[in-house]
N, C-alpha and C. Protein backbone atom coordinates (compact mmCIF):
# COMPACT_ATOMS: atom_id res chain seq x y z
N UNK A 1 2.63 -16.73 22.84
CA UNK A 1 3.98 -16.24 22.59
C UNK A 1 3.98 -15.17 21.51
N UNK A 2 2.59 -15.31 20.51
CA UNK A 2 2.93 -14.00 19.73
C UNK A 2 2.89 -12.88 20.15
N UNK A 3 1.73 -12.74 20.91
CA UNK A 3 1.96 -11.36 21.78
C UNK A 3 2.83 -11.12 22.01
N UNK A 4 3.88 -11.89 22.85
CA UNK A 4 5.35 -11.76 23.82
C UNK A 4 6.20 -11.00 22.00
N UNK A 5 6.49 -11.78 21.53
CA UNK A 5 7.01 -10.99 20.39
C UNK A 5 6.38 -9.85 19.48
N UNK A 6 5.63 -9.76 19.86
CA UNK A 6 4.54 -8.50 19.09
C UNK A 6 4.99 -7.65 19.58
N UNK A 7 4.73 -7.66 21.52
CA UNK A 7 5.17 -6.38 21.99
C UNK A 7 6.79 -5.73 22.18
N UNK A 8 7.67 -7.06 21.71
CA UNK A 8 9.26 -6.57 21.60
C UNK A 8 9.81 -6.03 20.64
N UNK A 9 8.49 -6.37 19.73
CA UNK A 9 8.87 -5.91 18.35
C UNK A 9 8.47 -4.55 18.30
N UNK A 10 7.85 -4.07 19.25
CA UNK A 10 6.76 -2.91 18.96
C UNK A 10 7.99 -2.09 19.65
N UNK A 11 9.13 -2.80 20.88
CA UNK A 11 10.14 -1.80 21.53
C UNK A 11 11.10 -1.50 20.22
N UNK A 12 11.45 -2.17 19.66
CA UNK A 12 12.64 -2.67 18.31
C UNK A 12 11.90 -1.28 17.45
N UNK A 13 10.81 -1.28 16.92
CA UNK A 13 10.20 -0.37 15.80
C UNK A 13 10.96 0.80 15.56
N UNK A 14 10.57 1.37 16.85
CA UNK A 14 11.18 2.91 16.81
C UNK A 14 12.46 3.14 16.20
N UNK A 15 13.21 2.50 16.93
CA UNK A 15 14.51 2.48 16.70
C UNK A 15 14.74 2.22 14.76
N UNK A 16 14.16 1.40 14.31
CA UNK A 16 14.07 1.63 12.77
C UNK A 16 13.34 2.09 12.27
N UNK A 17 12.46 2.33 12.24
CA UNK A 17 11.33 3.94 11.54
C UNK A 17 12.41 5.04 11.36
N UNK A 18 13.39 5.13 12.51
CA UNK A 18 14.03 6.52 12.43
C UNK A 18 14.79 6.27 11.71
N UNK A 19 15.75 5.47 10.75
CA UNK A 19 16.37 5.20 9.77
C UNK A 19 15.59 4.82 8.27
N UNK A 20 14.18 4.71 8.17
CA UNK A 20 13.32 5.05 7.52
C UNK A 20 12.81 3.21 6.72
N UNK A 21 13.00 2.67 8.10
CA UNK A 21 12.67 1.12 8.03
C UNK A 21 11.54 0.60 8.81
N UNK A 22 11.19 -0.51 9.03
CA UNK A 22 10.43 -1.26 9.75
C UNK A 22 11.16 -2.77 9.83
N UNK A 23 9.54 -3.49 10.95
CA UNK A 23 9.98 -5.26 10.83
C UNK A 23 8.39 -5.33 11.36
N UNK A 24 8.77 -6.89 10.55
CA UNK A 24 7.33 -7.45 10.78
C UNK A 24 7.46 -8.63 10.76
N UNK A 25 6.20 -9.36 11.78
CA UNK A 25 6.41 -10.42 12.08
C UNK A 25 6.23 -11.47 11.14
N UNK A 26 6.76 -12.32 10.26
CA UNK A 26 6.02 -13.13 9.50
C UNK A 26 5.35 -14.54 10.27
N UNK A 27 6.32 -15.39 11.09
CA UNK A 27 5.31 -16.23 11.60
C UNK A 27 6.77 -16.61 13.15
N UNK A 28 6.39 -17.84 13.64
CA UNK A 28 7.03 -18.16 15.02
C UNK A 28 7.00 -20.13 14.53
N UNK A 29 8.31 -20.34 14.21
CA UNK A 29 8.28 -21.88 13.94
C UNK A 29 8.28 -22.43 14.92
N UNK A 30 8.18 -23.73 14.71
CA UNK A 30 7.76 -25.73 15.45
C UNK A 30 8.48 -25.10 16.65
N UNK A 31 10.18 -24.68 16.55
CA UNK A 31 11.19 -24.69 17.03
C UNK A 31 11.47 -23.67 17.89
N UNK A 32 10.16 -22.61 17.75
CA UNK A 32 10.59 -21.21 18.67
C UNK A 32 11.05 -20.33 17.93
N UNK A 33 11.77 -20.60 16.51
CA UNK A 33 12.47 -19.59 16.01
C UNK A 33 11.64 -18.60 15.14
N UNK A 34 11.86 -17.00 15.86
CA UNK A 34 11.05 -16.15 14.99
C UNK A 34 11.65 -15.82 12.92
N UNK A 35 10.70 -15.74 12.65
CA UNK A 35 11.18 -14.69 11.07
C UNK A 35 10.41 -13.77 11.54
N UNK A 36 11.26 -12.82 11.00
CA UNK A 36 10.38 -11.21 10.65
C UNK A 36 11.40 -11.15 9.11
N UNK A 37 10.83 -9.99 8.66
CA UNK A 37 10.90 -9.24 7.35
C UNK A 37 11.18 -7.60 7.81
N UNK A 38 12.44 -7.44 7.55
CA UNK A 38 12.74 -5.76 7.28
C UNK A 38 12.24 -5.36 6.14
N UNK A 39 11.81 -3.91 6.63
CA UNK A 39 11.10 -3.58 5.65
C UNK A 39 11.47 -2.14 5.18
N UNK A 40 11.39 -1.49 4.09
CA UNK A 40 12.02 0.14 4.09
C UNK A 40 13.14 -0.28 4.09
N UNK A 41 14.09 1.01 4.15
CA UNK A 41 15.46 1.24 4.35
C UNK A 41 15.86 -0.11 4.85
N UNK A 42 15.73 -0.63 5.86
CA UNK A 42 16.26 -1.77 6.71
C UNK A 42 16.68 -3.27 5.59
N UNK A 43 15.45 -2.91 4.75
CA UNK A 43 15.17 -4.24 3.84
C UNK A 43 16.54 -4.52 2.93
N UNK A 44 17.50 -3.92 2.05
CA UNK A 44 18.06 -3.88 1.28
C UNK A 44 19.73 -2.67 2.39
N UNK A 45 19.36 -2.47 3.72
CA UNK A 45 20.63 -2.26 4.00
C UNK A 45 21.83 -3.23 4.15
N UNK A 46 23.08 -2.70 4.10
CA UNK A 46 24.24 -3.54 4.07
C UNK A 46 24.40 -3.60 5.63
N UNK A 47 23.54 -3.34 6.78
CA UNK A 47 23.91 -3.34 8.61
C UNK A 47 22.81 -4.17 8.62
N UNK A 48 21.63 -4.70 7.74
CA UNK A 48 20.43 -5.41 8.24
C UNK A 48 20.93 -6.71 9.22
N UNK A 49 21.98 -7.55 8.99
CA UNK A 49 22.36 -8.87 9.40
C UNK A 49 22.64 -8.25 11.04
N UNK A 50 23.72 -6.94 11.32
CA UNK A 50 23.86 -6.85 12.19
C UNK A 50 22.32 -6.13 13.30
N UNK A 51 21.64 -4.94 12.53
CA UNK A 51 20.75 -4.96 13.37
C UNK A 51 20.06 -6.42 13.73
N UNK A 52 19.79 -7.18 12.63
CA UNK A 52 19.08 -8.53 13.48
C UNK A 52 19.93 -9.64 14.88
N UNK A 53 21.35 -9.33 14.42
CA UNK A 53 21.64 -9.95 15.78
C UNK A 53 21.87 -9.21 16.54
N UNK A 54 22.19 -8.21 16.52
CA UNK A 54 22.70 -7.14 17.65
C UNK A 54 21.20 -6.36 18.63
N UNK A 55 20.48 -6.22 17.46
CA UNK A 55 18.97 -5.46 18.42
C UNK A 55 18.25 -6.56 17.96
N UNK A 56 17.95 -7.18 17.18
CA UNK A 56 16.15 -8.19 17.16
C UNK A 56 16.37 -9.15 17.93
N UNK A 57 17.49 -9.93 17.73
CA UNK A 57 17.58 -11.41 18.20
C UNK A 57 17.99 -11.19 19.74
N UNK A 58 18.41 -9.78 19.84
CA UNK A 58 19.16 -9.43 21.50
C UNK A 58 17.72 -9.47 22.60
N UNK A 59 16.88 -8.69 21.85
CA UNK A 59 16.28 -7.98 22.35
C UNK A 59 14.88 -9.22 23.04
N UNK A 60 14.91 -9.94 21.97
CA UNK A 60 13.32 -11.09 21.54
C UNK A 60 13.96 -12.33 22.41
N UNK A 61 15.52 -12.46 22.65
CA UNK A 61 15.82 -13.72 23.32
C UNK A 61 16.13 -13.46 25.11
N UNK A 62 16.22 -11.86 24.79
CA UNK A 62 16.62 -11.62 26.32
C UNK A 62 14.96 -11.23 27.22
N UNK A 63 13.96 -10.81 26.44
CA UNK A 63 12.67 -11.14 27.06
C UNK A 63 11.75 -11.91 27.28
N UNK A 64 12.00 -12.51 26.13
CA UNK A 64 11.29 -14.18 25.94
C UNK A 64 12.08 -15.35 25.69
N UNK A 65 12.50 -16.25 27.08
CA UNK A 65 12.92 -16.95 26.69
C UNK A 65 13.17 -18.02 25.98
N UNK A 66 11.76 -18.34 25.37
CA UNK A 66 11.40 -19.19 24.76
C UNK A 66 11.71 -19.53 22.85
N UNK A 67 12.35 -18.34 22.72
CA UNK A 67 12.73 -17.92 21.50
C UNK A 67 14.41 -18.63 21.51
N UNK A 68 14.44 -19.22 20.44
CA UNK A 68 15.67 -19.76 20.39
C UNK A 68 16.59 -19.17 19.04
N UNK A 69 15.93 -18.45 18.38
CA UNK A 69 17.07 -17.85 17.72
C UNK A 69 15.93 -16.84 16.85
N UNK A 70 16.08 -15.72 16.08
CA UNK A 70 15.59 -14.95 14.67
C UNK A 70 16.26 -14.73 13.40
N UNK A 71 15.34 -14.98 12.88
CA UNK A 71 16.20 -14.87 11.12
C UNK A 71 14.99 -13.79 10.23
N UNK A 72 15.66 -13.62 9.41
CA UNK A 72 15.16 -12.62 8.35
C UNK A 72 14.87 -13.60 7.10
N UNK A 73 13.77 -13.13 6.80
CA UNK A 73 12.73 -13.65 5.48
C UNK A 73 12.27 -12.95 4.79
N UNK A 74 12.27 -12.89 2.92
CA UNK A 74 11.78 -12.20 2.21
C UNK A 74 10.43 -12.49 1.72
């Protein structure tokens, strides 16, 4: 399954590099649920909550179903 999220994460990237951010995977819990870590710009923006539900969690639950929710970790 990390792969499966490696490579959704790798679609997600672009899209924040160009705002002068990143994400990275930190690990995949018991439960399915991913953390990643914004990183750059992304890390300390006031839209981070919404990019994570609107593009990470959209993106990681609608290709892998096995993912039951994502959260952000420092």
């Amino acid at each position: 399954m990390e792969k499966k999220v490696e490579a959704a994460l790798a679609q997600i990237r672009p899209i924040l590099q160009r705002d002068g951010g990143d994400i990275e995977l930190v690990k995949i819990t018991e439960d399915n649920v991913v953390q990643v870590r914004l990183k750059g710009h992304c890390a300390g923006c006031p839209g981070a909550r919404m990019t994570l539900s609107n593009i990470v969690q959209q993106v990681l639950m609608s290709s892998i179903p096995e993912v039951k929710g994502v959260e952000a970790v420092d």
